[in-house]
N, C-alpha and C. Protein backbone atom coordinates (compact mmCIF):
# COMPACT_ATOMS: atom_id res chain seq x y z
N UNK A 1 1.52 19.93 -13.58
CA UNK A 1 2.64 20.09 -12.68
C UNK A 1 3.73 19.11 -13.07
N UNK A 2 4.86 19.94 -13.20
CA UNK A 2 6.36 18.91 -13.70
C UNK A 2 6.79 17.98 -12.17
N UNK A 3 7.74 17.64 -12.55
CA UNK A 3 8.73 16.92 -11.27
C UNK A 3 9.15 18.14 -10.01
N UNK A 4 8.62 17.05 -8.99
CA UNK A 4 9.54 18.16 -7.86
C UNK A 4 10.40 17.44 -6.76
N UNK A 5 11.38 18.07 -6.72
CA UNK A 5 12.38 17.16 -5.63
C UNK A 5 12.35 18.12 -4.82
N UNK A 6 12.93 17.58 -3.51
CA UNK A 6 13.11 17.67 -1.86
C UNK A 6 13.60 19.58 -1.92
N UNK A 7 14.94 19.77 -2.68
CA UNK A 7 14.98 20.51 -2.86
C UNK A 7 14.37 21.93 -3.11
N UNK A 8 13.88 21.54 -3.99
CA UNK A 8 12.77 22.37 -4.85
C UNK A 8 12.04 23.07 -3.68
N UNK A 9 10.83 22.29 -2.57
CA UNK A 9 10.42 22.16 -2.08
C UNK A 9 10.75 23.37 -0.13
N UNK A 10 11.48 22.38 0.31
CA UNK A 10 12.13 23.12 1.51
C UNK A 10 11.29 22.28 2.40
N UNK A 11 11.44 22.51 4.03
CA UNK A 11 10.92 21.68 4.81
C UNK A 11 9.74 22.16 4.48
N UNK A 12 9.41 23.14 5.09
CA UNK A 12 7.65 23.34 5.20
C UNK A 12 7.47 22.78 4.12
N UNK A 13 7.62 23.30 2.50
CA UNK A 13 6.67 22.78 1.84
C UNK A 13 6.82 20.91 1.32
N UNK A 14 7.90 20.69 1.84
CA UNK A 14 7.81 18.93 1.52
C UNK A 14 6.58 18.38 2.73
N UNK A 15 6.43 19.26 4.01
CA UNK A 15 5.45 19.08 5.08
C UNK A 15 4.10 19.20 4.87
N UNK A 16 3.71 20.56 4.02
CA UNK A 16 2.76 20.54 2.92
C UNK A 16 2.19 19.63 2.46
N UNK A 17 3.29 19.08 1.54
CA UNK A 17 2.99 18.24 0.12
C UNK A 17 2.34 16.72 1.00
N UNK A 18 3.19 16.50 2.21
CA UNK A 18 3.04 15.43 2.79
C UNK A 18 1.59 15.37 3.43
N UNK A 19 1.29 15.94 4.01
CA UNK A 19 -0.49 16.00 4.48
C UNK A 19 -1.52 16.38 3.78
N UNK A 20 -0.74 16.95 2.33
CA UNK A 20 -1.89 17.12 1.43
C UNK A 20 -2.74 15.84 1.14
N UNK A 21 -4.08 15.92 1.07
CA UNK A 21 -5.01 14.41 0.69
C UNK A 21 -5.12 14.86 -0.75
N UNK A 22 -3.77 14.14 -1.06
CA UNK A 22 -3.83 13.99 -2.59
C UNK A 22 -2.68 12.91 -3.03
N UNK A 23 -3.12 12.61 -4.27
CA UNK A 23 -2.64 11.28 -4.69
C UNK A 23 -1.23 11.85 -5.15
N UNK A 24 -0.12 11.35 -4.95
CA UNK A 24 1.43 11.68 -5.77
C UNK A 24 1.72 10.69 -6.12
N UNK A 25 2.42 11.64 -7.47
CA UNK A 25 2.85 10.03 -8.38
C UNK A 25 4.33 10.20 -7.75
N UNK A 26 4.96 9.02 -7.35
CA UNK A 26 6.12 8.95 -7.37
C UNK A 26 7.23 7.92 -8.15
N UNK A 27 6.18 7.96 -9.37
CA UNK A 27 7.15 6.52 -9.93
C UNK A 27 6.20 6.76 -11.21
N UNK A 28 6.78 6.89 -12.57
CA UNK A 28 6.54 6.53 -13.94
C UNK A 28 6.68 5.68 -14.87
N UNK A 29 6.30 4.55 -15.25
CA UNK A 29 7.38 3.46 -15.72
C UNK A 29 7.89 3.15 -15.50
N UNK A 30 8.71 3.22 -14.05
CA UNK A 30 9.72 2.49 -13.62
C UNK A 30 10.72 3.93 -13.25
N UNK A 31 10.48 4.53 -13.77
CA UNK A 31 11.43 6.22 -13.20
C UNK A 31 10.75 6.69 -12.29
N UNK A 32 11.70 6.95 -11.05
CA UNK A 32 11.59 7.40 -10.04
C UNK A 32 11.42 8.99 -10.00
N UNK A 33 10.81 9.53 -8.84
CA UNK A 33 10.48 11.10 -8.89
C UNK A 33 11.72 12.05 -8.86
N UNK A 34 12.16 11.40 -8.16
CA UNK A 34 13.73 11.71 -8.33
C UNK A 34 15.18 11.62 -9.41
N UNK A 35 14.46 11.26 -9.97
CA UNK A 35 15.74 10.89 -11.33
C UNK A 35 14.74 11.49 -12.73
N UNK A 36 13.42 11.85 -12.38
CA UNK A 36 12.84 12.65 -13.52
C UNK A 36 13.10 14.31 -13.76
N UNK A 37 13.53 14.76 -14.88
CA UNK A 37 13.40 16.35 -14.71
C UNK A 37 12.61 17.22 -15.59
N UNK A 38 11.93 16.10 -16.36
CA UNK A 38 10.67 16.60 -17.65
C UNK A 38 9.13 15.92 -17.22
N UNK A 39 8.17 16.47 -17.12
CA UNK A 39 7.38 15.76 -17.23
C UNK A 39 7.49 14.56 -17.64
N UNK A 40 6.56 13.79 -17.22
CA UNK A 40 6.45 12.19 -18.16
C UNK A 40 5.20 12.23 -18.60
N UNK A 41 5.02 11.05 -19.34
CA UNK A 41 3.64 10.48 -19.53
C UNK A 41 3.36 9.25 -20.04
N UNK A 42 4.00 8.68 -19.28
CA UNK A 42 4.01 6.97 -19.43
C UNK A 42 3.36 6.43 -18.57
N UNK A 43 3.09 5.14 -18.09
CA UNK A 43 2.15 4.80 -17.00
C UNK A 43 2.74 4.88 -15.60
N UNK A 44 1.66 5.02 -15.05
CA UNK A 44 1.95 5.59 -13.42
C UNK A 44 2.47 4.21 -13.12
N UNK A 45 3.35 3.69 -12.43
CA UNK A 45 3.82 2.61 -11.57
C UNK A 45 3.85 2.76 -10.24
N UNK A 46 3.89 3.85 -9.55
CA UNK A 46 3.81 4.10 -7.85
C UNK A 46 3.35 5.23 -7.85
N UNK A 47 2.75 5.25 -6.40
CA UNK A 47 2.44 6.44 -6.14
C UNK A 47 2.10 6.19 -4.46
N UNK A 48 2.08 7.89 -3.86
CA UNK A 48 1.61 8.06 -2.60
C UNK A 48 -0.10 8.00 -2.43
N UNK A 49 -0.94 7.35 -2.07
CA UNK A 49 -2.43 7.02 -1.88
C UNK A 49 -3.43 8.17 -1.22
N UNK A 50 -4.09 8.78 -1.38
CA UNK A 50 -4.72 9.69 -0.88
C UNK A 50 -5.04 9.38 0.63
N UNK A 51 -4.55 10.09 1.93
CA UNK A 51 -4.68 9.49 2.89
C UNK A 51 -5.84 9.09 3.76
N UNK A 52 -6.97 9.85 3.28
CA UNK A 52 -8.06 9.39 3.73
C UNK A 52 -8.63 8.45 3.21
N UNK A 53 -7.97 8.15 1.78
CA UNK A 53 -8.49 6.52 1.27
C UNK A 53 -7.40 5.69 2.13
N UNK A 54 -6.24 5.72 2.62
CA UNK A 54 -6.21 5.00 3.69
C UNK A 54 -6.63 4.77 4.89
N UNK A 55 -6.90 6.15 5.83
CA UNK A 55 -7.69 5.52 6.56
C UNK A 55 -9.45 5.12 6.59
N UNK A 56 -10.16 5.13 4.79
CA UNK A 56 -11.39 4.41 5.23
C UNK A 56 -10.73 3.32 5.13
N UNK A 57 -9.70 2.21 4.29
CA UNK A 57 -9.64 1.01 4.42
C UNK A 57 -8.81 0.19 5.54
N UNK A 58 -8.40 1.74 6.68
CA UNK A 58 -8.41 0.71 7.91
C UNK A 58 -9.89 1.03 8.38
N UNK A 59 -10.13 2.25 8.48
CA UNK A 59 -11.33 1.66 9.45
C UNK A 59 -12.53 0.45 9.10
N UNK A 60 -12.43 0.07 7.15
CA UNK A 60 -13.47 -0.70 7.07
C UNK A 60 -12.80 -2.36 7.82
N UNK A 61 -11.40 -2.05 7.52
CA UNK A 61 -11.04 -3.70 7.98
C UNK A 61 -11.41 -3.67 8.98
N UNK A 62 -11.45 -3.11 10.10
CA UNK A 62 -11.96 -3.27 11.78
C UNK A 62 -11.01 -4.57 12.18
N UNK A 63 -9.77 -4.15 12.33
CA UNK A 63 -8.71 -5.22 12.86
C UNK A 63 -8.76 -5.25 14.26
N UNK A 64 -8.71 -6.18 14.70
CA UNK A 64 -8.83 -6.37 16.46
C UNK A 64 -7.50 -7.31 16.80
N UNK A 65 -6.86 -6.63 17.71
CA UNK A 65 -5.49 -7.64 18.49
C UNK A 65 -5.50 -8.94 18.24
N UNK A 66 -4.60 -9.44 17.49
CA UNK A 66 -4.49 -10.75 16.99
C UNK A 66 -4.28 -11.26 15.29
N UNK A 67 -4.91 -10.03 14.85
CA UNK A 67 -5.47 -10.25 13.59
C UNK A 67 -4.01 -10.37 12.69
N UNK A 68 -3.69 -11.03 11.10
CA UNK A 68 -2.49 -11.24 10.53
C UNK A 68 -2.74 -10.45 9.19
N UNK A 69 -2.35 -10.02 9.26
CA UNK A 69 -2.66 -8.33 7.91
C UNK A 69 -1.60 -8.92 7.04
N UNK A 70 -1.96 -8.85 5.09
CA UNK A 70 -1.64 -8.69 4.47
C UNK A 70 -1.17 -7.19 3.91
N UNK A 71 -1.03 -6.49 3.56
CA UNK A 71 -0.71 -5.41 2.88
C UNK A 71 -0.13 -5.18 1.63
N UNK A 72 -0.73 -4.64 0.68
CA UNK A 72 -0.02 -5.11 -0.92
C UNK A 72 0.08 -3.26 -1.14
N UNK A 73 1.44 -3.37 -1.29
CA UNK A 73 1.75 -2.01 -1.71
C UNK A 73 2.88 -1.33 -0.67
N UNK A 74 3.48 -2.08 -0.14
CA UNK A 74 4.51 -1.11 0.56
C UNK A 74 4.89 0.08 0.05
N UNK A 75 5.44 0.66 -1.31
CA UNK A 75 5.62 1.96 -1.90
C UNK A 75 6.10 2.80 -0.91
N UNK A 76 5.53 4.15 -1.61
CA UNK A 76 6.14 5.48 -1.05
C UNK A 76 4.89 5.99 -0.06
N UNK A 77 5.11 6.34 0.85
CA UNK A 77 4.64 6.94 1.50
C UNK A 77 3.69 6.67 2.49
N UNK A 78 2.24 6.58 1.79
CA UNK A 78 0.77 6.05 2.64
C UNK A 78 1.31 4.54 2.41
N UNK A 79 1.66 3.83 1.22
CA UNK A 79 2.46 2.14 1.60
C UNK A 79 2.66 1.70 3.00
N UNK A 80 3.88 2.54 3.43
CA UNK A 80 4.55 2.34 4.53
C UNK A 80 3.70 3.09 5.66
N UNK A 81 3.09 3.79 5.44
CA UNK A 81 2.33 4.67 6.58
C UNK A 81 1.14 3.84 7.11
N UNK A 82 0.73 3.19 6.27
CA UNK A 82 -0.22 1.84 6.65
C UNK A 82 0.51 0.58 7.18
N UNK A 83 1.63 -0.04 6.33
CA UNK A 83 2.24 -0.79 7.63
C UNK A 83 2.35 -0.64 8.61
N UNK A 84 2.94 0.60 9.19
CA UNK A 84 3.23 1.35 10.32
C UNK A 84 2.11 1.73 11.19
N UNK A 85 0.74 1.93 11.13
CA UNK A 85 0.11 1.84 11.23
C UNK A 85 -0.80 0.46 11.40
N UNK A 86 -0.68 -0.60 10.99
CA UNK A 86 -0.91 -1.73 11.16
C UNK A 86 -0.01 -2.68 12.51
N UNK A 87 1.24 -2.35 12.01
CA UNK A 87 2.19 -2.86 13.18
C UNK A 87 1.91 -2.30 14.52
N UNK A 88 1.69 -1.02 14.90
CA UNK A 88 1.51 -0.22 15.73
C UNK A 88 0.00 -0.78 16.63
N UNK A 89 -1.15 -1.33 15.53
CA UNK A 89 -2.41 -1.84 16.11
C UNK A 89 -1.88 -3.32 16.60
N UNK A 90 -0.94 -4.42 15.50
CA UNK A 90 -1.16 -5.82 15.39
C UNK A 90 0.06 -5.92 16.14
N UNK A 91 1.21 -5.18 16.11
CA UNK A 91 2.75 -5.25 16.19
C UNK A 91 3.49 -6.14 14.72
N UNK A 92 4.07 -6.42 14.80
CA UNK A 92 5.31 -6.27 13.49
C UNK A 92 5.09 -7.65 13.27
N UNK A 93 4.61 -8.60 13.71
CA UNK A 93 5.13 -10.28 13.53
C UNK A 93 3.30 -10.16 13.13
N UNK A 94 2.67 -9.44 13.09
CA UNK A 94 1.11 -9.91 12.80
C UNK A 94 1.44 -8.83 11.44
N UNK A 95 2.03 -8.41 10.67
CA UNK A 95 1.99 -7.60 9.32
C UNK A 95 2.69 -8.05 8.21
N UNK A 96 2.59 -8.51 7.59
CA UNK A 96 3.26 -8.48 5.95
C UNK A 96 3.38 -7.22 4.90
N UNK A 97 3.82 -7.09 4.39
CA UNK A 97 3.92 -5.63 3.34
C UNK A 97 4.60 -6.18 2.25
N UNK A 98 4.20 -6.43 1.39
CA UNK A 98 4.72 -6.72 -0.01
C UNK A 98 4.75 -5.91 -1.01
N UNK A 99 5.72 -5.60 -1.78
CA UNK A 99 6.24 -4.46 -2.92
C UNK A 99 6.97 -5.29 -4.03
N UNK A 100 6.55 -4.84 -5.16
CA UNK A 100 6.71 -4.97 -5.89
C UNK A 100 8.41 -4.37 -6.59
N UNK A 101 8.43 -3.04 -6.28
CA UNK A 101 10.62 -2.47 -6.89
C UNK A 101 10.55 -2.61 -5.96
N UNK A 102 12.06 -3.41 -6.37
CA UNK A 102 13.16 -3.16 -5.29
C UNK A 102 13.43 -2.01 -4.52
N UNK A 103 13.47 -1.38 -5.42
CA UNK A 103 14.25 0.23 -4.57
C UNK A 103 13.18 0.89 -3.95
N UNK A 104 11.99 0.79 -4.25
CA UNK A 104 10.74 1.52 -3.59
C UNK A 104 10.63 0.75 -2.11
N UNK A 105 10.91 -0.79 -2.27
CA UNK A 105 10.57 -1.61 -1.04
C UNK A 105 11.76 -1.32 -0.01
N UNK A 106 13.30 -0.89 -0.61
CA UNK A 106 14.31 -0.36 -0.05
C UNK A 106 14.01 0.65 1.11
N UNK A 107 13.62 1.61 0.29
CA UNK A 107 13.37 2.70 0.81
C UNK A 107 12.51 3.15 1.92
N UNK A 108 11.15 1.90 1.25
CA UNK A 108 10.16 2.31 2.73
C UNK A 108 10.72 1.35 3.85
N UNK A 109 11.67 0.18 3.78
CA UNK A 109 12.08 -0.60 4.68
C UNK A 109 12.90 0.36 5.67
N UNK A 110 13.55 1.27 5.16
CA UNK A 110 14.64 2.58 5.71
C UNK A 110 13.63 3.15 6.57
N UNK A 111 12.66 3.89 5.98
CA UNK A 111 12.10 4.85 6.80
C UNK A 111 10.88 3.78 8.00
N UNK A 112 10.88 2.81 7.46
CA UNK A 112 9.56 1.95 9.08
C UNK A 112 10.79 1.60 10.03
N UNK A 113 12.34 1.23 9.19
CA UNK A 113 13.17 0.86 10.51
C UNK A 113 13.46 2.07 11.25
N UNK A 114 13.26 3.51 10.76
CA UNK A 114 13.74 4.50 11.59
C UNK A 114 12.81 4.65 12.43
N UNK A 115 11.28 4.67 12.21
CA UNK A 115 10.10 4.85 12.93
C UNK A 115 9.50 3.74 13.80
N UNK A 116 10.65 2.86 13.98
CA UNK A 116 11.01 1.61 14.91
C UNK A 116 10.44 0.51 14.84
N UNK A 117 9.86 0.23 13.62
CA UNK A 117 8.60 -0.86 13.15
C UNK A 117 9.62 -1.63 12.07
N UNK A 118 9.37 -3.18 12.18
CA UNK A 118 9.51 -4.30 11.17
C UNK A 118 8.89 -5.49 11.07
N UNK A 119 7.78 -4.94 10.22
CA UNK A 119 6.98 -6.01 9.58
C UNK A 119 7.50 -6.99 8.82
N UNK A 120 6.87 -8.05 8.27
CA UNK A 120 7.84 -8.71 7.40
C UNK A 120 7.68 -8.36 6.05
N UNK A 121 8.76 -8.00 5.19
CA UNK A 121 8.49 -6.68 4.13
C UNK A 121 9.24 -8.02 2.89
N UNK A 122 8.04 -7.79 2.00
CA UNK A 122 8.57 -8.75 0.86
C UNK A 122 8.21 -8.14 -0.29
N UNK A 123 9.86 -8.10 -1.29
CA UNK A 123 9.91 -7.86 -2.27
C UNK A 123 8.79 -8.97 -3.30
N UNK A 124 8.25 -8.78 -3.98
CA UNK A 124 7.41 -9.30 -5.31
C UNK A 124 6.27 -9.25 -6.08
N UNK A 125 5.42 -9.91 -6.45
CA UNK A 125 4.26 -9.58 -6.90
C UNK A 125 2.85 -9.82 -6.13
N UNK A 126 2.24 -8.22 -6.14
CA UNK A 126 1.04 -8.70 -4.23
C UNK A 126 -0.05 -9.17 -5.14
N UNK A 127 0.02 -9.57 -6.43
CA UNK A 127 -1.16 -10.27 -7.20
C UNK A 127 -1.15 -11.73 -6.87
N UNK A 128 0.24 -11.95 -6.67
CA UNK A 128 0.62 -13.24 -6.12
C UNK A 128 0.40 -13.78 -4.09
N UNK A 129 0.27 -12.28 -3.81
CA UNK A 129 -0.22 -12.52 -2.43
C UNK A 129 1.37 -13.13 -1.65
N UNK A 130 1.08 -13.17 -0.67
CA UNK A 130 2.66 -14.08 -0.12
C UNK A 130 2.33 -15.20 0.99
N UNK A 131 2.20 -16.47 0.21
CA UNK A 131 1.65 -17.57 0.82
C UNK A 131 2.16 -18.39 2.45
N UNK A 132 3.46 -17.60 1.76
CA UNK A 132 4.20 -18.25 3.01
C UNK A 132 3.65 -17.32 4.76
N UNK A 133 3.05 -16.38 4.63
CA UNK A 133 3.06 -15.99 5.29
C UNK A 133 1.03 -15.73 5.59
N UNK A 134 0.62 -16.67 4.94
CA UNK A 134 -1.10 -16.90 5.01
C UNK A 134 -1.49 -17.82 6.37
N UNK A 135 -2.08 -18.38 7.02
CA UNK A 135 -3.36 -17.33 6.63
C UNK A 135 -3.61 -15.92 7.20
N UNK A 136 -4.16 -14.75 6.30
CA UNK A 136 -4.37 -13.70 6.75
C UNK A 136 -5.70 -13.10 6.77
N UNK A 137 -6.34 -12.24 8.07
CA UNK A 137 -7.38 -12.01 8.75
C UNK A 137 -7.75 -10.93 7.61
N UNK A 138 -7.10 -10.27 7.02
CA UNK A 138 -7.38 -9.58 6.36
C UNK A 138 -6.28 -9.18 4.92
N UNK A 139 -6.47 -8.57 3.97
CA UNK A 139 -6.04 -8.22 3.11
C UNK A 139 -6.44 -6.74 2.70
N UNK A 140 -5.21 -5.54 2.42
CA UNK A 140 -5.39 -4.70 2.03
C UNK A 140 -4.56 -4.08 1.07
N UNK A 141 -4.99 -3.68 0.30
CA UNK A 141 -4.34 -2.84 -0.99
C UNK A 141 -5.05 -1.74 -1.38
N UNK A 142 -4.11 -0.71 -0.84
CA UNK A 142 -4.41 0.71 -1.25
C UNK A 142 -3.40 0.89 -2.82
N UNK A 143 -3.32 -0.01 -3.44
CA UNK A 143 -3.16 0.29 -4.59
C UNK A 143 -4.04 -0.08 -5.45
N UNK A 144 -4.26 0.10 -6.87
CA UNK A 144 -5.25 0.27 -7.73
C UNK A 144 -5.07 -1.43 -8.12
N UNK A 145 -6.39 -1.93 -8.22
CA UNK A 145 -6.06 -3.58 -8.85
C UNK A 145 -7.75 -3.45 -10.14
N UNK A 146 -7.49 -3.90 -10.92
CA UNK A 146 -8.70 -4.24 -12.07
C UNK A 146 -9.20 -6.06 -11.52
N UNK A 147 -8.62 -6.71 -10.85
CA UNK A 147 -9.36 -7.69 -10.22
C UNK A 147 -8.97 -8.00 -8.35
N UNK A 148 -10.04 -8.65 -8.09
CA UNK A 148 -9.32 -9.87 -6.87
C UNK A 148 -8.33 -10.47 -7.73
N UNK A 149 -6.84 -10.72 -7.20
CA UNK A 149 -6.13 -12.05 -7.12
C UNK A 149 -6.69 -12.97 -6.52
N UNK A 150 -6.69 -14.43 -7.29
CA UNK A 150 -7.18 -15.61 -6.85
C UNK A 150 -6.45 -16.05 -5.32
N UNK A 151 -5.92 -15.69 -5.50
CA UNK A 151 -4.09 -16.13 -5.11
C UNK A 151 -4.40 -15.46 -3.15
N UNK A 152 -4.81 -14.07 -3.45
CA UNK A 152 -5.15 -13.20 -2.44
C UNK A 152 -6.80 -13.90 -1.49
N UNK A 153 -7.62 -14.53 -2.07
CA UNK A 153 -8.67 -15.16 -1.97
C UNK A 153 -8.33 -16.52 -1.16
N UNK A 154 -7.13 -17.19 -1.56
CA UNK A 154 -6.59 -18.20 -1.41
C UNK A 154 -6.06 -18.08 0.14
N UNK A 155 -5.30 -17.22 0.10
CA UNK A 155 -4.21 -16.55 1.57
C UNK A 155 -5.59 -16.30 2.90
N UNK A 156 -6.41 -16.37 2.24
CA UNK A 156 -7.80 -15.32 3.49
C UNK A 156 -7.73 -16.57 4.56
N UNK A 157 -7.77 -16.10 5.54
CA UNK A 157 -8.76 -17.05 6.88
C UNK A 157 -10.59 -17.45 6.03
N UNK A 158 -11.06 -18.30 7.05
CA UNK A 158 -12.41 -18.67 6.55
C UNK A 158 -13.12 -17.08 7.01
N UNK A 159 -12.92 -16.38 8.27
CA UNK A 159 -13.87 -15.23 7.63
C UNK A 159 -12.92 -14.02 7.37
N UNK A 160 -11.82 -14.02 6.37
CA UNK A 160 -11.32 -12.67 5.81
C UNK A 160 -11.94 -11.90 5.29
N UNK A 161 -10.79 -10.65 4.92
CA UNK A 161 -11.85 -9.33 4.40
C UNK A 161 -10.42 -9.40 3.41
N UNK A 162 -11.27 -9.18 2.02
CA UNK A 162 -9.89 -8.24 1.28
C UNK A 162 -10.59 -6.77 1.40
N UNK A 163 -9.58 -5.68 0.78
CA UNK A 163 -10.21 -4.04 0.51
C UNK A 163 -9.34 -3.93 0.21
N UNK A 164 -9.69 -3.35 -1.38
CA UNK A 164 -9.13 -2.71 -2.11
C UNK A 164 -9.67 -1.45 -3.31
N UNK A 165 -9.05 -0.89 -3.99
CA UNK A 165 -9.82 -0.17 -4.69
C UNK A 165 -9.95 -0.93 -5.94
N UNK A 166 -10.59 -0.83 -7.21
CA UNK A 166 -10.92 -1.53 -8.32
C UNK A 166 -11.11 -0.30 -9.31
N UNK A 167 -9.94 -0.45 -10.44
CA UNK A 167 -10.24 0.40 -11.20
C UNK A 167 -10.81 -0.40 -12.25
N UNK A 168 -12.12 1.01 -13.17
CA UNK A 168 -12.49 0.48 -14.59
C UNK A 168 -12.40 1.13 -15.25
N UNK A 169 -13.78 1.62 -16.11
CA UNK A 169 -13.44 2.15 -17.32
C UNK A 169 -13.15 3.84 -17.61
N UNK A 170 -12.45 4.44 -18.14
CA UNK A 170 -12.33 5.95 -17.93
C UNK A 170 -11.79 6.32 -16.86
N UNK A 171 -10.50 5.51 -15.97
CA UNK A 171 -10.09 5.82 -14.98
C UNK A 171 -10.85 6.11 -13.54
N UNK A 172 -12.38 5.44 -13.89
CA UNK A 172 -12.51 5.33 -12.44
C UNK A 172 -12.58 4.15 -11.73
N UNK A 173 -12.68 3.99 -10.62
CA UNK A 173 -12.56 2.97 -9.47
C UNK A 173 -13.14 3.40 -8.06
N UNK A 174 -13.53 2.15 -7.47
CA UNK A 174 -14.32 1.96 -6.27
C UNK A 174 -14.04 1.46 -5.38
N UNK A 175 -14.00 1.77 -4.11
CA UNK A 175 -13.70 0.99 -2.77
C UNK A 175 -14.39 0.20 -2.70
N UNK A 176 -13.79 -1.28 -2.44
CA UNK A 176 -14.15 -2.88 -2.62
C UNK A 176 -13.70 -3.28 -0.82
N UNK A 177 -14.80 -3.81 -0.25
CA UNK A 177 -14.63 -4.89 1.04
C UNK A 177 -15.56 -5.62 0.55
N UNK A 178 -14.36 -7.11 0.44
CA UNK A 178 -15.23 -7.95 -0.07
C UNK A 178 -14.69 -8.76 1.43
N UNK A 179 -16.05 -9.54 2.22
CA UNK A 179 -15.95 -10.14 3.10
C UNK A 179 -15.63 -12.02 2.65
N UNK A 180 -15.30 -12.42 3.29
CA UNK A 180 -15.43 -14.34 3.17
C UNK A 180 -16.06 -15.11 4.21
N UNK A 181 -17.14 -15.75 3.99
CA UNK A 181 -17.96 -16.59 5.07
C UNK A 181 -17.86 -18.10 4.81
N UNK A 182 -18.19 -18.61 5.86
CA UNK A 182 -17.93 -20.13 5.75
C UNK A 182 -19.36 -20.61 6.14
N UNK A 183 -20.11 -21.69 5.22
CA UNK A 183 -21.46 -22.08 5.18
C UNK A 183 -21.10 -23.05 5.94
N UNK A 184 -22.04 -23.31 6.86
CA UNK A 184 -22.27 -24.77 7.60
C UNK A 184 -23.40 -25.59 7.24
C-alpha cells in the first residue's frame, strides 16, 4: 500500500483507517505522510501504535489517582491518544509526553488542546527520559525501543513500572513490564 492522504480517504474512510487495530506508518525518515506521494522505503521514524497494544500497556501499568506518568512517544495518533487518556485518569499536571519532531509534537499538542487536555508535552529525546519532571510512578512507551534507557530507570519512583515494547531480531518484539523494588 502507497501513501494516503485525508483526501484520498473521505470521512468515513479516514474513520475506518482510525479504529482499524493496525499499526500506520506516518513518518519515513523524517518525511511525513503527508508530503509523501511514492512509496518509501527508508526507515520507519513514526507511526500510529496498534490500539490494543495501547490499551494492554495501560491496563498493565494499573495507574491509581496520584500516580506521575512518563510517556515517550507523543507522535501521531495512539501517542496522543494515550496522553489523553492518561490525563483524563491522572489529569494534566500528573502526565509528561515527550516527542522527539518537532512538527509531530506540534501537531499532537493541537489536537490534546482541542480535546481539552495539557499535559506537559516535551520536545526531545524519550531515551533521555525528562528529568526535570521525575520522579515518575510509571513509564510508558508504546514506541519500539531495542533497550531500557538508563536514564528512564533513573526517572522511576522506588516502586516504578517501565512498559514498553522491545524490538529484536527479524523485526520482532515483546511487551516488557519491567517492575522496580526497593530491598530492605
Amino acid at each position: 500500500m502507497g501513501p494516503v492522504s485525508r483526501s484520498d480517504l473521505g470521512e468515513e474512510g479516514r474513520l475506518h483507517l482510525a479504529y482499524a487495530d493496525k499499526t500506520l506508518v506516518t513518518q519515513i525518515d523524517g518525511l511525513g505522510a503527508a508530503s509523501a506521494t511514492t512509496p518509501q522505503t527508508d526507515w520507519l521514524t513514526s507511526s500510529a501504535t496498534l490500539l490494543t497494544l495501547v490499551v494492554r500497556m495501560l491496563e498493565l501499568a494499573d495507574i491509581d489517582p496520584g500516580d506521575r506518568v512518563l510517556e515517550i512517544g507523543t507522535g501521531t495518533g495512539t501517542g496522543y491518544f494515550t496522553a489523553l487518556l492518561l490525563c483524563h485518569r491522572l489529569g494534566d499536571k500528573n502526565v509528561t509526553s515527550i516527542e522527539y519532531d518537532p512538527d509531530v509534537a506540534a501537531q499532537a499538542a493541537a489536537h490534546l488542546d482541542a480535546a481539552g487536555y495539557a499535559p506537559r508535552l516535551v520536545v526531545g529525546d524519550g531515551l533521555q527520559g525528562h528529568s526535570e519532571g521525575a520522579e515518575y510512578s510509571t513509564v510508558i512507551a508504546p514506541c519500539a525501543a531495542r533497550t531500557i534507557p538508563p536514564s528512564c530507570l533513573w526517572q522511576l519512583s522506588d516502586a516504578g513500572m517501565i512498559i514498553t515494547t522491545l524490538s529484536g531480531w527479524l523485526l520482532a518484539s515483546g511487551l516488557v513490564r519491567l517492575a522496580s523494588c526497593v530491598l530492605s
